[in-house]
Protein backbone atom coordinates (compact mmCIF):
# COMPACT_ATOMS: atom_id res chain seq x y z
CA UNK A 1 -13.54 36.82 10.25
CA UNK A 2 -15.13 37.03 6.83
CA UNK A 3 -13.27 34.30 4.81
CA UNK A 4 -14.60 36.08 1.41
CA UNK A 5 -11.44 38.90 2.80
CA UNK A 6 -9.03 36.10 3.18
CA UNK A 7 -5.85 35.23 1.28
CA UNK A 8 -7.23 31.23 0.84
CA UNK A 9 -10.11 32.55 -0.53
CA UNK A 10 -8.58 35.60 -2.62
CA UNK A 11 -6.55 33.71 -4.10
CA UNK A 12 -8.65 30.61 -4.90
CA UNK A 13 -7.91 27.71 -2.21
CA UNK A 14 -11.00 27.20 -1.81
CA UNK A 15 -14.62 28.35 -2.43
CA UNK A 16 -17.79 28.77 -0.84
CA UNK A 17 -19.91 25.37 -0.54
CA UNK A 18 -22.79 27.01 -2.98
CA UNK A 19 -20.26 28.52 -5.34
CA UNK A 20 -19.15 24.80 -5.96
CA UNK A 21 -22.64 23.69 -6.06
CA UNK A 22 -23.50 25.94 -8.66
CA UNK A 23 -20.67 25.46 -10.58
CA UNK A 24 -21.92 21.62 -10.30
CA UNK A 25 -25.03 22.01 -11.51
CA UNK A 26 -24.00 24.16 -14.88
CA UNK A 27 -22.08 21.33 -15.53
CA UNK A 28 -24.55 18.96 -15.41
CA UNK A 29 -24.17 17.39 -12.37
CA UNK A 30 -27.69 16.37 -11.30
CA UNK A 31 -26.46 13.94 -8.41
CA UNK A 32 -24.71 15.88 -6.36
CA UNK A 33 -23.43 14.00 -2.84
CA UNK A 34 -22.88 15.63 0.40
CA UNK A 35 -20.76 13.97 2.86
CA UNK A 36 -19.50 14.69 6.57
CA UNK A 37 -15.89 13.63 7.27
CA UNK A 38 -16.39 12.95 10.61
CA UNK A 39 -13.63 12.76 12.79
CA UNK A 40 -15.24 12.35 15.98
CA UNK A 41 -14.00 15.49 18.03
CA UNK A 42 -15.27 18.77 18.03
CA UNK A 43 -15.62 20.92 14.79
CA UNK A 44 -17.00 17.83 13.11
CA UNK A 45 -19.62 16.97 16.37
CA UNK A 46 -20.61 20.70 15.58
CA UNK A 47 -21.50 20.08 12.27
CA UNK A 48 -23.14 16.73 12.70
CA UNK A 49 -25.42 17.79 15.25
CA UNK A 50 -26.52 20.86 13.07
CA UNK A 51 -26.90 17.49 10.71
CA UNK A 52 -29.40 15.93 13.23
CA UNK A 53 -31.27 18.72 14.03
CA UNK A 54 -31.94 19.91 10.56
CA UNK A 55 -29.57 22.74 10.13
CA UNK A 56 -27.58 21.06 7.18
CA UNK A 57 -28.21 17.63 4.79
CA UNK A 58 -25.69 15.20 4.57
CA UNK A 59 -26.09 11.50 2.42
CA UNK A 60 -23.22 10.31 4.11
CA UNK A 61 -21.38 10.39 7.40
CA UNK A 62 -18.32 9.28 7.30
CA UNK A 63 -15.58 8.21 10.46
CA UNK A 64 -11.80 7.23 9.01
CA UNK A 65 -9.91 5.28 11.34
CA UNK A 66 -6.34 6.39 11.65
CA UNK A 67 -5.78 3.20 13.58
CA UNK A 68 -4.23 6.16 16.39
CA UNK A 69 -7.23 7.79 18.02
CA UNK A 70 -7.22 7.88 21.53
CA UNK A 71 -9.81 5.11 23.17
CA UNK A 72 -11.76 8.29 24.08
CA UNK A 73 -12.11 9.54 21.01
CA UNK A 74 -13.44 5.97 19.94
CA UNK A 75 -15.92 6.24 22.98
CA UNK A 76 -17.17 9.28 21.45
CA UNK A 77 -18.04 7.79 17.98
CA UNK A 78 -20.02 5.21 19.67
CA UNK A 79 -21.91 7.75 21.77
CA UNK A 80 -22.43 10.43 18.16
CA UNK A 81 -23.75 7.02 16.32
CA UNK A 82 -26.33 6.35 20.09
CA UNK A 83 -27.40 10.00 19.68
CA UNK A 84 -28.02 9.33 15.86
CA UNK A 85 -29.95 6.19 16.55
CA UNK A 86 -31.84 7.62 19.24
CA UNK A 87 -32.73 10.77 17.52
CA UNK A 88 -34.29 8.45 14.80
CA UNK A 89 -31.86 10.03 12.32
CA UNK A 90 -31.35 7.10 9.19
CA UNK A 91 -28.35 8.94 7.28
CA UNK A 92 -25.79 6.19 6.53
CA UNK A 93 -22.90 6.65 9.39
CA UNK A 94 -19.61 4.40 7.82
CA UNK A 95 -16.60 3.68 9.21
CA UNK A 96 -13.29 3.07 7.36
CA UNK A 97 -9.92 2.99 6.89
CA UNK A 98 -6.53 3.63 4.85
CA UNK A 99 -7.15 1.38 1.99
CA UNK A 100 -3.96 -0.79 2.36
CA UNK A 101 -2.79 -0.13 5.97
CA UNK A 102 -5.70 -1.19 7.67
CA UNK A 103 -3.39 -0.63 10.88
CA UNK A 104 -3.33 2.97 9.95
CA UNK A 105 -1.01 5.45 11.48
CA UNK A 106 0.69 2.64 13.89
CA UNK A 107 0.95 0.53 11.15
CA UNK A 108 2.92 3.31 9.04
CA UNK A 109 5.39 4.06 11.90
CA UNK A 110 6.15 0.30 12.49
CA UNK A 111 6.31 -0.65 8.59
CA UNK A 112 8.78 2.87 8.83
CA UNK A 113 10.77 1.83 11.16
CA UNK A 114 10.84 -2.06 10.94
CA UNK A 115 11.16 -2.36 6.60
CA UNK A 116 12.48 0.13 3.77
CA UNK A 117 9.35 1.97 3.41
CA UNK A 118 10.62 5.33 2.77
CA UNK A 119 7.32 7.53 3.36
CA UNK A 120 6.97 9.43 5.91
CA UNK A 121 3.27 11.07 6.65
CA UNK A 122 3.24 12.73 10.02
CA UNK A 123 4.63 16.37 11.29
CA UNK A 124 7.79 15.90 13.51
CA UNK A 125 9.39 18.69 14.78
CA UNK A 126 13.45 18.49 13.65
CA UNK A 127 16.83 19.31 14.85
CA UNK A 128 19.83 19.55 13.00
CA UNK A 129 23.51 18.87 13.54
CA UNK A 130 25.61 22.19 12.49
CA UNK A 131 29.54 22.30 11.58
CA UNK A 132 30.02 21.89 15.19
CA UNK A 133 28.17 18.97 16.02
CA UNK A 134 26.05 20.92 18.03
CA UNK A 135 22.05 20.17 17.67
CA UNK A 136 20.03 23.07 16.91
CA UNK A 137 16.55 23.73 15.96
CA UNK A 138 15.42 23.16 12.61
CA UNK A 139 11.96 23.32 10.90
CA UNK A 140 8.34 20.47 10.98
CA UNK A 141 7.59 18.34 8.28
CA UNK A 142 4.62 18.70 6.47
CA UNK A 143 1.26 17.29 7.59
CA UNK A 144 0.38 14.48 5.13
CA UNK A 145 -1.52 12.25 8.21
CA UNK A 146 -4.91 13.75 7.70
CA UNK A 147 -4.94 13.75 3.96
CA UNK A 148 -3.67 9.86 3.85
CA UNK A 149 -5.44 8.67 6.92
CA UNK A 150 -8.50 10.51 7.36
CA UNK A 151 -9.78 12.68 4.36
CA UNK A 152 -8.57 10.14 1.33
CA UNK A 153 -10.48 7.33 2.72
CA UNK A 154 -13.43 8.84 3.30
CA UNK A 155 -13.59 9.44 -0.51
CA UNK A 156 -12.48 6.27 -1.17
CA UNK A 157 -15.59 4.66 0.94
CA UNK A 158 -18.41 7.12 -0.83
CA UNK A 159 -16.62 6.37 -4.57
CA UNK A 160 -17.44 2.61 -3.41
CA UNK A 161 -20.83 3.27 -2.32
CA UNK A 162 -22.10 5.17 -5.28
CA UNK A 163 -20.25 2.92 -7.61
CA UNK A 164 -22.46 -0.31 -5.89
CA UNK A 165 -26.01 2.30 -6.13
CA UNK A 166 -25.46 2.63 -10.10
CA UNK A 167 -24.84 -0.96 -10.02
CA UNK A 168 -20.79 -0.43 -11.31
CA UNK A 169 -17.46 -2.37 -10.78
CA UNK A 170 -14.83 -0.91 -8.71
CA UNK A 171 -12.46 -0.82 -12.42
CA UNK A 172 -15.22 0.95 -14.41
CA UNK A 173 -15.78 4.77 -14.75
CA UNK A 174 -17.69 6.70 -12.28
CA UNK A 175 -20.82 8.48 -13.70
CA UNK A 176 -20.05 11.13 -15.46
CA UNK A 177 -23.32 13.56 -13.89
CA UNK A 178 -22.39 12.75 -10.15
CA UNK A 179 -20.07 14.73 -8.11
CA UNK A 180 -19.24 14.41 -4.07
CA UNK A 181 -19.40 17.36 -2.03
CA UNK A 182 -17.30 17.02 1.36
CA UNK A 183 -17.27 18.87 4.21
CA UNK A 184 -14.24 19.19 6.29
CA UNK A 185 -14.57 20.92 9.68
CA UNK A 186 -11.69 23.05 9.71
CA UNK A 187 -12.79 26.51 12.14
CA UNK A 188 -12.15 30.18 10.93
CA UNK A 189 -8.70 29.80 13.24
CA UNK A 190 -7.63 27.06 11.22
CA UNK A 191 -7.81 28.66 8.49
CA UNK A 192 -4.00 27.97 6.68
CA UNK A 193 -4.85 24.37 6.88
CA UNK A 194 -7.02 24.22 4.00
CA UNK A 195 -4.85 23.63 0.64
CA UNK A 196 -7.80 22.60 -1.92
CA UNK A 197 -11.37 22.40 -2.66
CA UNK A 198 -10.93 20.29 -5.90
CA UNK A 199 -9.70 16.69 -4.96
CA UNK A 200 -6.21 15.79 -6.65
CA UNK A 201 -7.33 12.31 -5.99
CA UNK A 202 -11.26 11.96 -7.38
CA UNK A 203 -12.07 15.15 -10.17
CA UNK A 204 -15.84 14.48 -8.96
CA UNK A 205 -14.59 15.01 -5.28
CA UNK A 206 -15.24 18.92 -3.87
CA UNK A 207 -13.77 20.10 -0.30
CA UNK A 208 -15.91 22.56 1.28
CA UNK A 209 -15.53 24.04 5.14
CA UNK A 210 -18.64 24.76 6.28
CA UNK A 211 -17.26 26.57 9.69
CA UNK A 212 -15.16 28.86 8.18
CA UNK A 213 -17.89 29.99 6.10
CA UNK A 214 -19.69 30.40 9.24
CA UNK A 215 -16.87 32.16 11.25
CA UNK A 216 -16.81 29.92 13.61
CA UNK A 217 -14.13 29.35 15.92
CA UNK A 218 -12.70 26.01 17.69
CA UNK A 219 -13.61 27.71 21.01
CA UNK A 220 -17.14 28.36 19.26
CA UNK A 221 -17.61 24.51 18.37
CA UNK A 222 -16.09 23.68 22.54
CA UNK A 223 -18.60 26.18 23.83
CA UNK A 224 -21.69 24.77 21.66
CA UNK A 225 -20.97 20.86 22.63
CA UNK A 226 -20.34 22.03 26.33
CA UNK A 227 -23.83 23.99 26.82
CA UNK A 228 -25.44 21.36 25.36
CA UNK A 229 -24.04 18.33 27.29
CA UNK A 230 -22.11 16.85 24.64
CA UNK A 231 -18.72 15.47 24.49
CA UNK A 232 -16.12 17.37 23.63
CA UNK A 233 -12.50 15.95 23.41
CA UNK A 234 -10.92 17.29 20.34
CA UNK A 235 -9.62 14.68 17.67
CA UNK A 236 -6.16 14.04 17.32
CA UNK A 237 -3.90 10.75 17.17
CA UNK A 238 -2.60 9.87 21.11
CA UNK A 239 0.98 10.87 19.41
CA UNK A 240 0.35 14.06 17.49
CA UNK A 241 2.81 16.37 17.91
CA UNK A 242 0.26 18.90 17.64
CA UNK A 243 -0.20 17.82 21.44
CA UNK A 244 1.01 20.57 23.93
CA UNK A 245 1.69 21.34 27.56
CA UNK A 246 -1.86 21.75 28.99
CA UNK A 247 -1.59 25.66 29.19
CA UNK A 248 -0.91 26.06 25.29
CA UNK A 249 -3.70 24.36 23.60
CA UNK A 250 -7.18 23.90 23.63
CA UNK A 251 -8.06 20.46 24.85
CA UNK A 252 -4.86 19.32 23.22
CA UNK A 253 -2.01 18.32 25.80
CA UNK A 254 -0.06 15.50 26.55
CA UNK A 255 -0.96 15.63 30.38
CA UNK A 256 -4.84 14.52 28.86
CA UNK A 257 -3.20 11.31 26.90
CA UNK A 258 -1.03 10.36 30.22
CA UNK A 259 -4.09 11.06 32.54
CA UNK A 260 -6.25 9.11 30.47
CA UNK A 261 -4.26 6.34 28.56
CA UNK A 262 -1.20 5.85 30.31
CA UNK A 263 -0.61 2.54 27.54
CA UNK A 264 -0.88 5.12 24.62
CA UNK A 265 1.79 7.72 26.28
CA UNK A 266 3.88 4.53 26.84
CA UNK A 267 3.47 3.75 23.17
CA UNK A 268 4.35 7.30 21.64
CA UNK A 269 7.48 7.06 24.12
CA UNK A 270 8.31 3.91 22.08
CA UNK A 271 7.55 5.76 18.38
CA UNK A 272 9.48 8.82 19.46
CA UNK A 273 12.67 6.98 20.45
CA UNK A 274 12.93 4.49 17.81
CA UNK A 275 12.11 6.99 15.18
CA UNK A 276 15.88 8.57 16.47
CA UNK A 277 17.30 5.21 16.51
CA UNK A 278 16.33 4.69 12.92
CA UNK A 279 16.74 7.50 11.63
CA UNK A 280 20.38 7.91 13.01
CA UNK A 281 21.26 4.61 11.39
CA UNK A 282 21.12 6.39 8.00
CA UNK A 283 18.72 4.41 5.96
CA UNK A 284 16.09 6.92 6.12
CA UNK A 285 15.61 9.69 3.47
CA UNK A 286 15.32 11.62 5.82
CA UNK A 287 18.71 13.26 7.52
CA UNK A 288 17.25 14.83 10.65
CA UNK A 289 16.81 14.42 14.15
CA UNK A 290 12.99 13.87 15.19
CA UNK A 291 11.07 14.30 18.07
CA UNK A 292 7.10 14.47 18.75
CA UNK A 293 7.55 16.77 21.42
CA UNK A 294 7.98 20.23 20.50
CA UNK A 295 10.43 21.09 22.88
CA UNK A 296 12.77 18.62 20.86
CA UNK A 297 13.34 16.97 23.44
CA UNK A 298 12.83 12.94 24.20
CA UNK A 299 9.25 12.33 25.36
CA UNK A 300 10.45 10.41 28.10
CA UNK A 301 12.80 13.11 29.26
CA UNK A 302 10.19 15.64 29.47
CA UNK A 303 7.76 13.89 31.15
CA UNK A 304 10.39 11.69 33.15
CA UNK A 305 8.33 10.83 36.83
CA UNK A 306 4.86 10.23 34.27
CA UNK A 307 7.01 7.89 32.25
CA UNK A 308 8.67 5.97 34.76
CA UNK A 309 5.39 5.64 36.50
CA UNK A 310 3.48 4.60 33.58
CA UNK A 311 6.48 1.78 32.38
CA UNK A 312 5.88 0.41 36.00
CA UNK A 313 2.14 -0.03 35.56
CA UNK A 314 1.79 -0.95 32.21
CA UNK A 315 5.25 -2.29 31.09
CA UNK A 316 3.52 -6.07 30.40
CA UNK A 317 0.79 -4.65 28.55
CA UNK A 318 3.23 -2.04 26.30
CA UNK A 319 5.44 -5.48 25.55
CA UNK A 320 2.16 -7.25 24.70
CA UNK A 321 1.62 -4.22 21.78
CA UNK A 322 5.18 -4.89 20.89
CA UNK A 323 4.95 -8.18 20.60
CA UNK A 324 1.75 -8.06 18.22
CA UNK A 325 2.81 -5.26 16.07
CA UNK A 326 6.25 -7.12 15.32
CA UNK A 327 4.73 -10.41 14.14
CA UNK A 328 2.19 -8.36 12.68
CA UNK A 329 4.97 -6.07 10.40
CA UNK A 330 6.99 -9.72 9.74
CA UNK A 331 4.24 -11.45 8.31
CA UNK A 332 2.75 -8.71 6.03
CA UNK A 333 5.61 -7.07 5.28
CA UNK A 334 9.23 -9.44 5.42
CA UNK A 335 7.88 -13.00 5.31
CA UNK A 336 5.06 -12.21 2.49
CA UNK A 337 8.24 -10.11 0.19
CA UNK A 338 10.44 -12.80 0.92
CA UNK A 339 7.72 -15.15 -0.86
């Protein structure tokens, strides 16, 4: 696909990395910044290994913790920063965090669920209940996880970094001839997920997908880590709905997370009922019945034997997490208000 024929483009969503250069530059930006969000799966390996061998310049890479990544895809940060060190490569590689839920998404769902935070930043499928009392399918909310948890941070840890090289407080105004350039690696099939290319947030902040400029695909990225004997677990949070059965997704599927974290299955079991629970009680904004599975069904229920075998195994170590997050969620949240 030619993105230049597309709708996003068309229509202005977004523009071509040198278009937004060049725009840069007449305006007399002379210290331009170019930064990887790195997100530790596939599209993003893709584009940092065209980083290492040459192919593109970044100043920055950058890894946001979502505080929900699957200990795999935590494995394979540690082996992109080896490769890095290995390869003799010196760009700065950071790693950071929402700015005020250091916790990330698990923090969100238990401050959710446990206070009267009202915010709700990831996209569950819904149900309904019509005149008859009958559930029936409804629509997904939208996906606010990757802005809040992933891409805002990472432009919140550059901002801080250039504010510290030109020797300025984090209250005073960022130079006026420097602007941030950020890739984001959405593929050509992912298209409808870009919204922007001019940060809402940061006016000196610039989105630019370097894959869809390129064409290239998911399966592309897959295929180029695979022949080359790289990792390649996609990204994603161990609860993202996005996760499907294993014949509907690319490298995406719930049987992966129970195969391979058994404990993190366990935990989106927890999410997925207690989101209901709280929900149903009617202090919630929102009016709707949730689920992360996208049968709309209870996680639990559709993988019942996986569930019941996982509870038996871990059960201790899921009450452990429990345990932690609740103290956790008291003392930040109820003790500290209460004060």
């Amino acid at each position: 696909m030619d993105y230049r024929h597309h709708k996003k483009y068309l229509t202005g969503k977004f523009k071509s990395k040198q278009e937004i250069i060049d725009k840069l530059k007449a305006e007399g930006k002379d210290d331009i910044y170019h930064v990887l969000s790195f997100g530790g799966g596939t599209q993003s390996a893709h584009l940092l290994e065209d980083h290492l061998q040459g192919k593109i310049h970044y100043d920055y890479i950058v890894f946001s913790d979502t505080g929900a990544e699957p200990e795999f895809i935590h494995r394979q940060v540690k082996w992109w920063k080896k490769r890095q060190e290995e390869i003799g490569n010196n760009t700065p590689f950071i790693v950071t965090h929402h700015m005020s839920m250091h916790g990330g998404l698990e923090e969100m769902l238990w401050r959710y669920i446990n206070t009267d935070y009202q915010r709700f930043q990831l996209p569950l499928y819904f149900s309904k209940i019509d005149d008859q009392g009958n559930e029936i399918k409804a629509g997904i909310t939208p996906r606010q996880c990757t802005i809040d948890f992933k891409i805002i941070p990472v432009k919140q840890a550059i901002r801080k970094k250039i504010m510290e090289k030109y020797g300025l407080e984090r209250h005073q105004r960022f130079p006026s001839n420097v602007a941030i350039v950020q890739d984001i690696g959405f593929s050509v099939d992912e298209i409808n997920r870009i919204s922007m290319w001019e940060s809402p947030q940061y006016k000196y902040v610039y989105m630019t997908y370097p894959l869809v400029e390129q064409g290239m695909t998911t399966k592309d990225s897959i295929k180029f880590l695979a022949a080359n004997g790289f990792p390649g677990k996609r990204s994603r949070c161990y609860f993202c709905p996005f996760n499907c059965s294993s014949n509907k997704a690319i490298g995406m599927d719930w049987e992966e997370i129970i195969r391979d974290e058994p404990l993190s299955f366990l935990k989106a079991c927890y999410f997925d009922r207690r989101l209901r629970e709280v929900i149903r009680s009617g202090e919630k904004r929102l009016n709707s019945i949730p689920y992360f599975h996208y049968s709309r069904q209870p996680l639990k229920k559709v993988f019942k034997k996986e569930y019941e075998l996982a509870t038996e195994l871990y059960g201790n170590e899921l009450n452990e997490w429990l345990k932690e997050w609740s103290n956790y969620v008291n003392h930040k949240y109820i003790v500290n208000k209460e004060r």
